[in-house]
PDB file of N, CA and C in Angstrom:
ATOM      1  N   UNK A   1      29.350  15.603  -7.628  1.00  0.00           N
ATOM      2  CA  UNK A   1      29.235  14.773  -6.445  1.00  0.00           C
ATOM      3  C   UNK A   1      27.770  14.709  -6.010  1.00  0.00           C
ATOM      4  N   UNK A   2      27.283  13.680  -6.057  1.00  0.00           N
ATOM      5  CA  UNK A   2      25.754  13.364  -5.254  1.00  0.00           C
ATOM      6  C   UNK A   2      25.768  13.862  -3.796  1.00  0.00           C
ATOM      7  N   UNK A   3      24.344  14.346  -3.734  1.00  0.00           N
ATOM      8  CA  UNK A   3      23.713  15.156  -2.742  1.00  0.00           C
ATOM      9  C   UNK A   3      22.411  14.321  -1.863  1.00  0.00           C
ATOM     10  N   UNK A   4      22.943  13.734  -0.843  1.00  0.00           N
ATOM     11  CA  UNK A   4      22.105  12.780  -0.175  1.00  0.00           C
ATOM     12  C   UNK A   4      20.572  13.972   0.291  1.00  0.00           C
ATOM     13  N   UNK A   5      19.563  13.464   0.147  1.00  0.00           N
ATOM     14  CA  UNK A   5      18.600  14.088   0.470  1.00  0.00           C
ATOM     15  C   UNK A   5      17.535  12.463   1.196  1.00  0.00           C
ATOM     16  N   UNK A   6      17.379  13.003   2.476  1.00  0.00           N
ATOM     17  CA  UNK A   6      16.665  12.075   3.530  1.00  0.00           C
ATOM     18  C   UNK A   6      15.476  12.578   3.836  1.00  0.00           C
ATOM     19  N   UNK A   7      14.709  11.443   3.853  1.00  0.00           N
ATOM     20  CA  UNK A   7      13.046  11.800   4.228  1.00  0.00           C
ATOM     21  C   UNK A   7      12.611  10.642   5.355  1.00  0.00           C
ATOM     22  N   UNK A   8      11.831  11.237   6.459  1.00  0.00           N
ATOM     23  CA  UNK A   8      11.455  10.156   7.516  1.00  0.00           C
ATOM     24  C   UNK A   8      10.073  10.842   7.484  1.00  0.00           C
ATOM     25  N   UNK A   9       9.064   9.499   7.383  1.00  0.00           N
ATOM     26  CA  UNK A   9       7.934   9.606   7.003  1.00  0.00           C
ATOM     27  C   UNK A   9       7.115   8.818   8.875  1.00  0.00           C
ATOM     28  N   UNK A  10       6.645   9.261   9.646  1.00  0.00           N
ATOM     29  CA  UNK A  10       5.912   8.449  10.266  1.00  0.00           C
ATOM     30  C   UNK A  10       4.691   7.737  10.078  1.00  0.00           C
ATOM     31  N   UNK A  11       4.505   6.923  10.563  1.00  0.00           N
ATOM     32  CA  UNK A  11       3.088   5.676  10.200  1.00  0.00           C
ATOM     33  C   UNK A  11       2.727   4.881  11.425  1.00  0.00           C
ATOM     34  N   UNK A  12       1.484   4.512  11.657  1.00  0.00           N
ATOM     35  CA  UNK A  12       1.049   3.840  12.375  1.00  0.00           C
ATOM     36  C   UNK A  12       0.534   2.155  12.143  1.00  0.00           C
ATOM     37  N   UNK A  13       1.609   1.953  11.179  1.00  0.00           N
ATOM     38  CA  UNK A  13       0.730   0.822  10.392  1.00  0.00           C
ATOM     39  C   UNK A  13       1.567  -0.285  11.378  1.00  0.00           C
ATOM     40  N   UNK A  14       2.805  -0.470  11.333  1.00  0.00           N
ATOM     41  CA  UNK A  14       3.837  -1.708  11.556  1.00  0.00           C
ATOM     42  C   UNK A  14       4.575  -1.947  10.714  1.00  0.00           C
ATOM     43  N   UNK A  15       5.684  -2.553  10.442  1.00  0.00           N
ATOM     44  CA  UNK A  15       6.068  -2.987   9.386  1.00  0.00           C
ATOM     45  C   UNK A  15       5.887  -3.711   8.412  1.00  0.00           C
ATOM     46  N   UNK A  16       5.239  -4.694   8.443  1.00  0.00           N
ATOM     47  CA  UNK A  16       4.638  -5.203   7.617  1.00  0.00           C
ATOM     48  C   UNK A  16       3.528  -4.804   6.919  1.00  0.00           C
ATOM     49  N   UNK A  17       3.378  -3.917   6.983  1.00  0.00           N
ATOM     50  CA  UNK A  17       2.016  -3.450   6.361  1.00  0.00           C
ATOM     51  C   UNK A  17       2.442  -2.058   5.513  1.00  0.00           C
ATOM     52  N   UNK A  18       3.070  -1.012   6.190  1.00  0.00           N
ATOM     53  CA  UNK A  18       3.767  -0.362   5.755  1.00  0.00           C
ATOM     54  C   UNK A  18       4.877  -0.751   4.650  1.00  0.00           C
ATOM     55  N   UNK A  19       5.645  -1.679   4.380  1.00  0.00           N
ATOM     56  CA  UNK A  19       5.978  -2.276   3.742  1.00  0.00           C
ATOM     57  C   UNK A  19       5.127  -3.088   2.526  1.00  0.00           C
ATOM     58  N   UNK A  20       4.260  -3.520   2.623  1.00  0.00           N
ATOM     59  CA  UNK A  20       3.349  -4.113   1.612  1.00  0.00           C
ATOM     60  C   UNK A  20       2.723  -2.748   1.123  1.00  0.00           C
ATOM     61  N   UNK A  21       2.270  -1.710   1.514  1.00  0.00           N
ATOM     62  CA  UNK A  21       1.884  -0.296   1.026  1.00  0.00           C
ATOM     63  C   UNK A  21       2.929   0.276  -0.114  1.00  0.00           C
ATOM     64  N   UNK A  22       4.374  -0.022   0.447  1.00  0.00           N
ATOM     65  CA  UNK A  22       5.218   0.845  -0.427  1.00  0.00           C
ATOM     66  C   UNK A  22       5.741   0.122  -1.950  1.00  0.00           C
ATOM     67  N   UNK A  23       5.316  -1.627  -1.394  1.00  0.00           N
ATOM     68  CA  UNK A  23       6.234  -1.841  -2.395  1.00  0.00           C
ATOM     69  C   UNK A  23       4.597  -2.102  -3.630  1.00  0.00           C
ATOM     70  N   UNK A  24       3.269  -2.008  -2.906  1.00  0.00           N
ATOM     71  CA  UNK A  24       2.724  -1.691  -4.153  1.00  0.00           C
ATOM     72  C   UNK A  24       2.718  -0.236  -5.013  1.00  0.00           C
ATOM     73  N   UNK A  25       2.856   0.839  -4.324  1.00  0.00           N
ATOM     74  CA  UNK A  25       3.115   1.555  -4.544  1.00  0.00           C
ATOM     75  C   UNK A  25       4.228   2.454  -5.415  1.00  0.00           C
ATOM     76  N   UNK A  26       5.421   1.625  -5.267  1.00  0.00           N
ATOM     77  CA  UNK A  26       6.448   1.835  -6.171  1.00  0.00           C
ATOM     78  C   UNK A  26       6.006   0.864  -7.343  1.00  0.00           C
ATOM     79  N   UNK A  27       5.097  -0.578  -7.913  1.00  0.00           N
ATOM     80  CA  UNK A  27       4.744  -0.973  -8.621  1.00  0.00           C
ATOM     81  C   UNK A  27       3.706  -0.053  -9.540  1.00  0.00           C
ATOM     82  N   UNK A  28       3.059   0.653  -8.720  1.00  0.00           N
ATOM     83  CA  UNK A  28       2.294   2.087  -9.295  1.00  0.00           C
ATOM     84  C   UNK A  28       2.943   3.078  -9.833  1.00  0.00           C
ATOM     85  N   UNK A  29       4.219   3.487  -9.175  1.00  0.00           N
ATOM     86  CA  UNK A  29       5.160   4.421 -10.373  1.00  0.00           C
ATOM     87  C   UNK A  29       6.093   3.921 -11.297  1.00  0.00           C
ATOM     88  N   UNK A  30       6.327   2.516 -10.931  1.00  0.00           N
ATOM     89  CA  UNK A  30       6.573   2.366 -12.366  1.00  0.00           C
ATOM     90  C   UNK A  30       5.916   2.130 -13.370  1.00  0.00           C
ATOM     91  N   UNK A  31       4.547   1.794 -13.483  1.00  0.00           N
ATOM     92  CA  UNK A  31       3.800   1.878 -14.072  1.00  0.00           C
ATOM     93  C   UNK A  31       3.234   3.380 -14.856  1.00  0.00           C
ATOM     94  N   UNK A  32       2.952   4.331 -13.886  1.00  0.00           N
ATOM     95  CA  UNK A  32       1.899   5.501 -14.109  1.00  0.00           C
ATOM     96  C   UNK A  32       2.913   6.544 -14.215  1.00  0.00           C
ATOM     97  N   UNK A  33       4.222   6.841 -14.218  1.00  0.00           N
ATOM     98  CA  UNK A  33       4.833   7.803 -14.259  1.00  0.00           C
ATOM     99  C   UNK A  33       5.130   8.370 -15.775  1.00  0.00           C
ATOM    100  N   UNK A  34       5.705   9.389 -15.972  1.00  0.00           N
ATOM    101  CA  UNK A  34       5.297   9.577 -17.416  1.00  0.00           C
ATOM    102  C   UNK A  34       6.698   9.717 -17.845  1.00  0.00           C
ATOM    103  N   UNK A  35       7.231  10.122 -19.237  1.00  0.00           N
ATOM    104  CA  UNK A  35       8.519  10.022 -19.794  1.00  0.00           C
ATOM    105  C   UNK A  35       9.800  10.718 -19.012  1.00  0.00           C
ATOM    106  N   UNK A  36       9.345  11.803 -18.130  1.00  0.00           N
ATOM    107  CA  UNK A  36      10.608  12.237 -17.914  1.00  0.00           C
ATOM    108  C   UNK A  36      10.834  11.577 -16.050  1.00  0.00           C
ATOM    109  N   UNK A  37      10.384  10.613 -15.922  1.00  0.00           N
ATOM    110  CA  UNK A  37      10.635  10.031 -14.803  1.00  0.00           C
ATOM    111  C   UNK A  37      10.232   8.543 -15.069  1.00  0.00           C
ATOM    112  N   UNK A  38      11.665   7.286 -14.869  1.00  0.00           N
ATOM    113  CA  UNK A  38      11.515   5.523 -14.464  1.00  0.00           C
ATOM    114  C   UNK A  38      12.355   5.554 -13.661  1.00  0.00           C
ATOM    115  N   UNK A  39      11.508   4.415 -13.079  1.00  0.00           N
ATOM    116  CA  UNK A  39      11.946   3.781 -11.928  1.00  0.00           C
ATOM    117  C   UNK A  39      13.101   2.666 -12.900  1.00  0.00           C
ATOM    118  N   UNK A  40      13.908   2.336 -13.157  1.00  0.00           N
ATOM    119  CA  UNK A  40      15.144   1.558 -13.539  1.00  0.00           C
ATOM    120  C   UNK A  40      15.326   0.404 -12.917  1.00  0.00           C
ATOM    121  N   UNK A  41      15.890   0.478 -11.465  1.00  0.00           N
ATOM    122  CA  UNK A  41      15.635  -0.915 -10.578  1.00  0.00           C
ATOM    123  C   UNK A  41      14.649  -1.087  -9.319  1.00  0.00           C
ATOM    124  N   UNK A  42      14.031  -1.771  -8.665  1.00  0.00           N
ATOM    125  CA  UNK A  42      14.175  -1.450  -7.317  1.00  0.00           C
ATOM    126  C   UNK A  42      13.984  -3.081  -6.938  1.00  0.00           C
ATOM    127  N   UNK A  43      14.709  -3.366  -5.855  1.00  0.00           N
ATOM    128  CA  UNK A  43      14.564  -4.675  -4.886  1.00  0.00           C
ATOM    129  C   UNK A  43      14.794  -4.574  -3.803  1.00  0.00           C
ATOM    130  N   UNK A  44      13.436  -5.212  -3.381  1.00  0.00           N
ATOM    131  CA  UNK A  44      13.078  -5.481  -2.128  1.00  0.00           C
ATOM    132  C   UNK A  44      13.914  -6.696  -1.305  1.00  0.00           C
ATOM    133  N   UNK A  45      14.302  -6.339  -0.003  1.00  0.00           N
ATOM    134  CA  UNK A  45      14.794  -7.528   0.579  1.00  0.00           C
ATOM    135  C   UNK A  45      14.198  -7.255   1.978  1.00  0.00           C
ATOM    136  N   UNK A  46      13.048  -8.410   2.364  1.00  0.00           N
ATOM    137  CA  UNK A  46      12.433  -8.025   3.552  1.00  0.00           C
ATOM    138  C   UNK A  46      11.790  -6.658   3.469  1.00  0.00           C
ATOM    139  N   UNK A  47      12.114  -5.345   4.678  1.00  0.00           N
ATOM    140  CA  UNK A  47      11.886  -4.480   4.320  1.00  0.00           C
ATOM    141  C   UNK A  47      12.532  -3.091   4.079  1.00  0.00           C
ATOM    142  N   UNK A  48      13.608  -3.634   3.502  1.00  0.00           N
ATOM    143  CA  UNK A  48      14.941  -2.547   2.904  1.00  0.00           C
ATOM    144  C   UNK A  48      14.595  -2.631   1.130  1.00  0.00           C
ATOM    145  N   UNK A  49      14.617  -1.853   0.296  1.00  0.00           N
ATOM    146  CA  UNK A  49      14.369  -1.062  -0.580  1.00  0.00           C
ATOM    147  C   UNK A  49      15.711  -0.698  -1.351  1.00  0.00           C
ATOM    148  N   UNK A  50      16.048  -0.859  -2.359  1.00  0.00           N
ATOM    149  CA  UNK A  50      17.519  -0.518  -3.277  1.00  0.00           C
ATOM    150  C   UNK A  50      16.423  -0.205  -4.714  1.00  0.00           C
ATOM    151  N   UNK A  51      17.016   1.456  -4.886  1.00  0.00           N
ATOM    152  CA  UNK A  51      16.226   1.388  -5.704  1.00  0.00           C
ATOM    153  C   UNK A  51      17.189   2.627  -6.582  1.00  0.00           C
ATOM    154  N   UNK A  52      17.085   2.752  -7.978  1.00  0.00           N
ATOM    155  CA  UNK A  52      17.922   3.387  -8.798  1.00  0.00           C
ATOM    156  C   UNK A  52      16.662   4.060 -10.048  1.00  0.00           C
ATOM    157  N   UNK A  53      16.493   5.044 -10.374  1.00  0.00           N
ATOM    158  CA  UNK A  53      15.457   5.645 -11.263  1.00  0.00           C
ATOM    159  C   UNK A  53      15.811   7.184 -11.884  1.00  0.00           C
ATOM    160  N   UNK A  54      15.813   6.968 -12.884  1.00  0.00           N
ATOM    161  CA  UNK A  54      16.090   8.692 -14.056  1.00  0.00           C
ATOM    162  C   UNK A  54      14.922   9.315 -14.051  1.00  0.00           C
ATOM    163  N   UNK A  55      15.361  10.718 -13.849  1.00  0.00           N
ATOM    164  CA  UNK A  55      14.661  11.831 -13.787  1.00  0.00           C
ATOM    165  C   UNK A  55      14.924  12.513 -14.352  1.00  0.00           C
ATOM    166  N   UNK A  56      14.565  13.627 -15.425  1.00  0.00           N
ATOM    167  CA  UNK A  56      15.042  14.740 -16.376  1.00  0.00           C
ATOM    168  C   UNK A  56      16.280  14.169 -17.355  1.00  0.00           C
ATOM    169  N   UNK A  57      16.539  13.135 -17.351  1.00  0.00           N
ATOM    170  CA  UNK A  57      17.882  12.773 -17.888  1.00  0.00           C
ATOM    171  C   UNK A  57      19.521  12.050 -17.295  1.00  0.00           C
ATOM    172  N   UNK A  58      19.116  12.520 -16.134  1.00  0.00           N
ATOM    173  CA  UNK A  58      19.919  11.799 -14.407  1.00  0.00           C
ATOM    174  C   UNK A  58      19.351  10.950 -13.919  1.00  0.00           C
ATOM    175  N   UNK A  59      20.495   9.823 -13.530  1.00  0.00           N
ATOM    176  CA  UNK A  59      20.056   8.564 -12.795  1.00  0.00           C
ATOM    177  C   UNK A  59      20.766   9.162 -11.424  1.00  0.00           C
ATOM    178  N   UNK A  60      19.497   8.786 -10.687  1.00  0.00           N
ATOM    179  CA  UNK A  60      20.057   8.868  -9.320  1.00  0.00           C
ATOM    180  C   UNK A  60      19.779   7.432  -8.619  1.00  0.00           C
ATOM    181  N   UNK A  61      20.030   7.022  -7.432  1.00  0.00           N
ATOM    182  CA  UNK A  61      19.854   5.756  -6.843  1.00  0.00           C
ATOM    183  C   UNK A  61      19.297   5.906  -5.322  1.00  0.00           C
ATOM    184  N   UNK A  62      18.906   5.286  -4.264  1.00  0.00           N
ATOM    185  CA  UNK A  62      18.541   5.530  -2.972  1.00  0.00           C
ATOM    186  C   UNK A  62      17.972   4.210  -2.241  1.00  0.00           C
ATOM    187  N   UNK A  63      17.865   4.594  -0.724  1.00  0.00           N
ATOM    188  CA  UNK A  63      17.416   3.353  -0.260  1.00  0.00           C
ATOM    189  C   UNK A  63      15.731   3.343   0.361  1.00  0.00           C
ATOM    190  N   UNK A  64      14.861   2.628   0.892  1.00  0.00           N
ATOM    191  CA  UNK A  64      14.173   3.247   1.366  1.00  0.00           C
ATOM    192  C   UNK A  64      14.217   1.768   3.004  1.00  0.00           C
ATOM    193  N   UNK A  65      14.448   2.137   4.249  1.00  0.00           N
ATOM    194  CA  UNK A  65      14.214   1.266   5.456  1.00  0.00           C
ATOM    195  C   UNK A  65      12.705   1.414   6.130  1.00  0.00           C
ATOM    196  N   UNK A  66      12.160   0.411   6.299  1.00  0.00           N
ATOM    197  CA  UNK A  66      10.358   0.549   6.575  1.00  0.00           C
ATOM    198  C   UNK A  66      11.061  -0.176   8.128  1.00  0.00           C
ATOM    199  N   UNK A  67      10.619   0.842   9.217  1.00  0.00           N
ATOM    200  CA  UNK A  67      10.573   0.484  10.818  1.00  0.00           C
ATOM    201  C   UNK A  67       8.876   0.379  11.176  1.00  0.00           C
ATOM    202  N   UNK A  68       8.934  -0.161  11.882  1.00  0.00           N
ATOM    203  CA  UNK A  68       7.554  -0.115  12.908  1.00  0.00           C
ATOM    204  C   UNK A  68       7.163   0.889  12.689  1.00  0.00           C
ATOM    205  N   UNK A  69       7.217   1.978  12.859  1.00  0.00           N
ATOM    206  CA  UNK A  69       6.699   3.426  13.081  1.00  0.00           C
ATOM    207  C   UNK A  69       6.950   4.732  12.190  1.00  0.00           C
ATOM    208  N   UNK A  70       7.677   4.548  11.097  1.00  0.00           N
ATOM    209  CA  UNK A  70       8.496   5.032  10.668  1.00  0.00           C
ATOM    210  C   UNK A  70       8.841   4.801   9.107  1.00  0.00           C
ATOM    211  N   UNK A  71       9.426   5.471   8.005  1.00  0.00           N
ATOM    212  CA  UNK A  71       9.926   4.956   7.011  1.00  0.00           C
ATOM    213  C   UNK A  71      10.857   6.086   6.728  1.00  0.00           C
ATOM    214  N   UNK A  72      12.291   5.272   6.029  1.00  0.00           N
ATOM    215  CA  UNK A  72      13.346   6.530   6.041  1.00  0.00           C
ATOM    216  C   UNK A  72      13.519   6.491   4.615  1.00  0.00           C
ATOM    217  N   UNK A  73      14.001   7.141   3.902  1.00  0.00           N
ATOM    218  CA  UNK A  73      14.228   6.870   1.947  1.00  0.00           C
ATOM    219  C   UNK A  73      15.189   8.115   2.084  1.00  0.00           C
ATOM    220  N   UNK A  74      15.893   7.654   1.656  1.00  0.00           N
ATOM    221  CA  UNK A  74      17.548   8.157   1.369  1.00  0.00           C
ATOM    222  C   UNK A  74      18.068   8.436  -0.426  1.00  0.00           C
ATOM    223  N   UNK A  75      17.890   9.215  -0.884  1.00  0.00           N
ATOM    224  CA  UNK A  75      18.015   9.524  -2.298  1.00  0.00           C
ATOM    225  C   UNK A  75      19.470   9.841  -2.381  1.00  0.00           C
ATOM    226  N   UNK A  76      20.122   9.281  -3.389  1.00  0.00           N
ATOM    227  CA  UNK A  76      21.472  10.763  -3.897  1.00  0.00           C
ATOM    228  C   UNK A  76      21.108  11.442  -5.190  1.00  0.00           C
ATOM    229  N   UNK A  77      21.325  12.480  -4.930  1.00  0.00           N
ATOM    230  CA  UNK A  77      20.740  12.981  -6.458  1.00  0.00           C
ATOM    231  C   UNK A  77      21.985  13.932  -6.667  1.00  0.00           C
ATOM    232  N   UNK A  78      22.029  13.857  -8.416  1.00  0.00           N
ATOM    233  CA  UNK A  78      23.270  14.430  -8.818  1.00  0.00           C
ATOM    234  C   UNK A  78      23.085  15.802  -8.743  1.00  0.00           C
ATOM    235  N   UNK A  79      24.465  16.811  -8.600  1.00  0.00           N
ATOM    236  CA  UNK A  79      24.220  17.585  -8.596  1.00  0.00           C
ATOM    237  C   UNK A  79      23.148  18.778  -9.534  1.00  0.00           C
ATOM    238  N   UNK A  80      23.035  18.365 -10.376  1.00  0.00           N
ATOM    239  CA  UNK A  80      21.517  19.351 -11.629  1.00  0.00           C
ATOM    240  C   UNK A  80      20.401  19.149 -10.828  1.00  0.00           C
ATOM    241  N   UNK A  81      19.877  18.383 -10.404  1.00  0.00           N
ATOM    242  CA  UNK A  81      18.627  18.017  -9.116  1.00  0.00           C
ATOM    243  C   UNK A  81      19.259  18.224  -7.955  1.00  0.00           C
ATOM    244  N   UNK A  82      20.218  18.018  -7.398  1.00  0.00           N
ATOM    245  CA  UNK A  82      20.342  18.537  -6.041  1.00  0.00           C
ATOM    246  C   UNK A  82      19.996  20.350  -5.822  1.00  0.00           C
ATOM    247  N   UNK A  83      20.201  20.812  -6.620  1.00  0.00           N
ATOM    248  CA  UNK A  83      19.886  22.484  -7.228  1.00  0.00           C
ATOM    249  C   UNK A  83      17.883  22.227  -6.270  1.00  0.00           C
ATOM    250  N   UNK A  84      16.847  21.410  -6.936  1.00  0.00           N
ATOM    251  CA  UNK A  84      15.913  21.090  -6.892  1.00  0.00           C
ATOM    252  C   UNK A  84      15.236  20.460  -5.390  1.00  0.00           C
ATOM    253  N   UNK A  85      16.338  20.404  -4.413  1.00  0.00           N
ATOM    254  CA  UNK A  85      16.637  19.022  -3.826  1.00  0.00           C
ATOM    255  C   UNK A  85      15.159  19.731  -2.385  1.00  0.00           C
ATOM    256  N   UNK A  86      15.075  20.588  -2.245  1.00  0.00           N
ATOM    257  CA  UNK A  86      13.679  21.150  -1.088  1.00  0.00           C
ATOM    258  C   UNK A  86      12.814  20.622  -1.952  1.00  0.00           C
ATOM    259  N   UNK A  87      12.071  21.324  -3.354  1.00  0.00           N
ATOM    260  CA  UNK A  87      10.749  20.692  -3.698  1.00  0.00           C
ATOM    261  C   UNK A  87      11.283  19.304  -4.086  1.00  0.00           C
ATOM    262  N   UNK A  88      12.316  18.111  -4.221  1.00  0.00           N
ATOM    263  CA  UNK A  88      12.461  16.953  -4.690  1.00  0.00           C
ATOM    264  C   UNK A  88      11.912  16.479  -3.068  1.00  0.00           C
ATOM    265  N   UNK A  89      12.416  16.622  -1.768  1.00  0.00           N
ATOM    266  CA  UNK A  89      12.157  16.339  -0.379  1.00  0.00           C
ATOM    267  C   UNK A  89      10.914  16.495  -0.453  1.00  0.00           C
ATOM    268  N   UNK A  90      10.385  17.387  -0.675  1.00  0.00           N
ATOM    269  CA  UNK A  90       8.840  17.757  -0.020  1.00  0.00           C
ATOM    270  C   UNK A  90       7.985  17.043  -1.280  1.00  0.00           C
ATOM    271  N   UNK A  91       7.825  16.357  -2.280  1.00  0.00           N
ATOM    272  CA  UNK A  91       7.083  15.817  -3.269  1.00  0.00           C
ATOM    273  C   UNK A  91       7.469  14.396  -2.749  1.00  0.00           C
ATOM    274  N   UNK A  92       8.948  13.765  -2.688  1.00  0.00           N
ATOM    275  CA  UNK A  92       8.910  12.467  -1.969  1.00  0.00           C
ATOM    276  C   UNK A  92       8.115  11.959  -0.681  1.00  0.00           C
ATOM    277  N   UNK A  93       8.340  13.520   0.399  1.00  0.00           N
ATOM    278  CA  UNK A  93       7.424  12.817   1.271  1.00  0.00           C
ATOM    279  C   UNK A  93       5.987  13.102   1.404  1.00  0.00           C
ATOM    280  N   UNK A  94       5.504  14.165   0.079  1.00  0.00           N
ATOM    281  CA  UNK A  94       4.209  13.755  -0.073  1.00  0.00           C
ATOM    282  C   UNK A  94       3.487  12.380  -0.803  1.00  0.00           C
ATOM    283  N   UNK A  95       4.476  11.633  -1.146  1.00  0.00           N
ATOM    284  CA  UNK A  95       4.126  10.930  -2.116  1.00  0.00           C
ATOM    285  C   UNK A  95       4.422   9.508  -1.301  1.00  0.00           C
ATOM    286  N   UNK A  96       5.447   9.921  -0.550  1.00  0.00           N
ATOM    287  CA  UNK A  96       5.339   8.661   0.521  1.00  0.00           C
ATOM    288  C   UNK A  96       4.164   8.261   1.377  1.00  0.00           C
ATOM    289  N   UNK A  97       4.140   9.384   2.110  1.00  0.00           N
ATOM    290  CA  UNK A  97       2.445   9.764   3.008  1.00  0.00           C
ATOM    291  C   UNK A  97       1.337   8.934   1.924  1.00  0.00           C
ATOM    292  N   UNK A  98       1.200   9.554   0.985  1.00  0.00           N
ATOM    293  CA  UNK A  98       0.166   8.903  -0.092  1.00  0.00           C
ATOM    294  C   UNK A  98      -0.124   7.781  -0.020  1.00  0.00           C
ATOM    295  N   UNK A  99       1.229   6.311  -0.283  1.00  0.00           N
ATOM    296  CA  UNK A  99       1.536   5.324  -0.391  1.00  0.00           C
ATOM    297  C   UNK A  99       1.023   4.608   0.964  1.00  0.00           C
ATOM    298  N   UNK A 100       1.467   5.127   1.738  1.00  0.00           N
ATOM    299  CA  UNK A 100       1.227   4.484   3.299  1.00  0.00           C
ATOM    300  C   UNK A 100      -0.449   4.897   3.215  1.00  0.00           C
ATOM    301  N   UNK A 101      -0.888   5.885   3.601  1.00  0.00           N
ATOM    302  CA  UNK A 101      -2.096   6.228   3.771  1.00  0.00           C
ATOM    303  C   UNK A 101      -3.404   5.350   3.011  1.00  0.00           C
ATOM    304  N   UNK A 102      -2.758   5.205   1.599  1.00  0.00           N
ATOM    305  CA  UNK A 102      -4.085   4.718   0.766  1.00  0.00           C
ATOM    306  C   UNK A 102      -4.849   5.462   0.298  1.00  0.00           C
ATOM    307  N   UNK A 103      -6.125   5.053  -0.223  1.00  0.00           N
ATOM    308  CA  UNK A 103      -7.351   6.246  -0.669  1.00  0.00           C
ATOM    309  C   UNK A 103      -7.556   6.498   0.407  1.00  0.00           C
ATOM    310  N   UNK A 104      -7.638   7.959   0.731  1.00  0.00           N
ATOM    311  CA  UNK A 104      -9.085   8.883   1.271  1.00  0.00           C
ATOM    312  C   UNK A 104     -10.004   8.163   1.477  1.00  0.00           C
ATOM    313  N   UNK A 105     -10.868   8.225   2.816  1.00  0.00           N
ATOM    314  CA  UNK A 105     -11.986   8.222   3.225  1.00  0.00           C
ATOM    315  C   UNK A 105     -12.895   8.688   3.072  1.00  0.00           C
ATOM    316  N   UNK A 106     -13.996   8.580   2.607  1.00  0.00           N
ATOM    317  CA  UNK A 106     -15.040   9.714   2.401  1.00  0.00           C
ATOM    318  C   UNK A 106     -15.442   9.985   3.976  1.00  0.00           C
ATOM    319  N   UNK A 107     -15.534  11.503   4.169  1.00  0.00           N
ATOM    320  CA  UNK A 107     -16.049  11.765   5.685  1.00  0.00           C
ATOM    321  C   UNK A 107     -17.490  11.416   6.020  1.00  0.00           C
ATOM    322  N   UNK A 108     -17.815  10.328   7.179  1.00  0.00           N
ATOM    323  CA  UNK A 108     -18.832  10.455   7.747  1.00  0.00           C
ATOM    324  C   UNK A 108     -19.452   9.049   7.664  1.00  0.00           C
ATOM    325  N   UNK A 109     -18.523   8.361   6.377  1.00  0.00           N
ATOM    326  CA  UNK A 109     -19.007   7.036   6.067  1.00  0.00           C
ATOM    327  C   UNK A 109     -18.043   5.942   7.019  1.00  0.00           C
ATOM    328  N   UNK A 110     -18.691   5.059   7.529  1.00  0.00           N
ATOM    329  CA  UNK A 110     -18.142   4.264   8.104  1.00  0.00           C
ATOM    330  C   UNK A 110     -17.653   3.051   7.641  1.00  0.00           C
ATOM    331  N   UNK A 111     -16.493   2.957   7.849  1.00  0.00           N
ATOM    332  CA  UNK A 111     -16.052   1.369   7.288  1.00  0.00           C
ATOM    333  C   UNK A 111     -15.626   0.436   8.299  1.00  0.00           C
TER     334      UNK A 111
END
């Protein structure tokens, strides 16, 4: 039985922007990720997220909702990764943060 694992990411961007962040961003892992992780589907509608991707050998599926302030991503992961499911939470929402954020700033330089 799948093991819902939820992540709420805050942002100051808006939705629309936050949204244009993620969905280049998921165009970046499907691209750059390496054999034991694809992304399989994902579609965008507005700014709701359906997205389905194998990991270790398991397909899991999830959603991701982009609010004003906010982004929620909702995974189920089968039980062999749900075992995994704290460091699977805490790498999603570092990796979310990432996405929203962008590159690093160099300190001191002004843009």
């Amino acid at each position: 039985m799948p093991v819902p694992v939820v992540v709420t990411i805050p942002h100051k961007l808006g939705k629309e922007e936050a949204t244009r962040r993620l969905e280049a961003g998921f165009r970046g892992v499907r691209k750059g990720v390496g054999a034991q992780f694809a992304v399989l589907k994902d579609e965008w509608k507005g700014n709701h997220l359906d997205f389905s991707a194998a990991l270790l050998g398991q397909t899991t599926k999830g959603t991701v909702d982009v609010a004003d302030d906010h982004v929620r991503l909702e995974v189920e992961l089968p039980w062999v990764l749900a075992m995994l499911a704290n460091k699977a939470k805490a790498l999603v929402e570092q990796q979310g943060k990432l996405m929203l954020e962008g590159p690093s700033k160099t300190p001191g330089k002004k843009t």
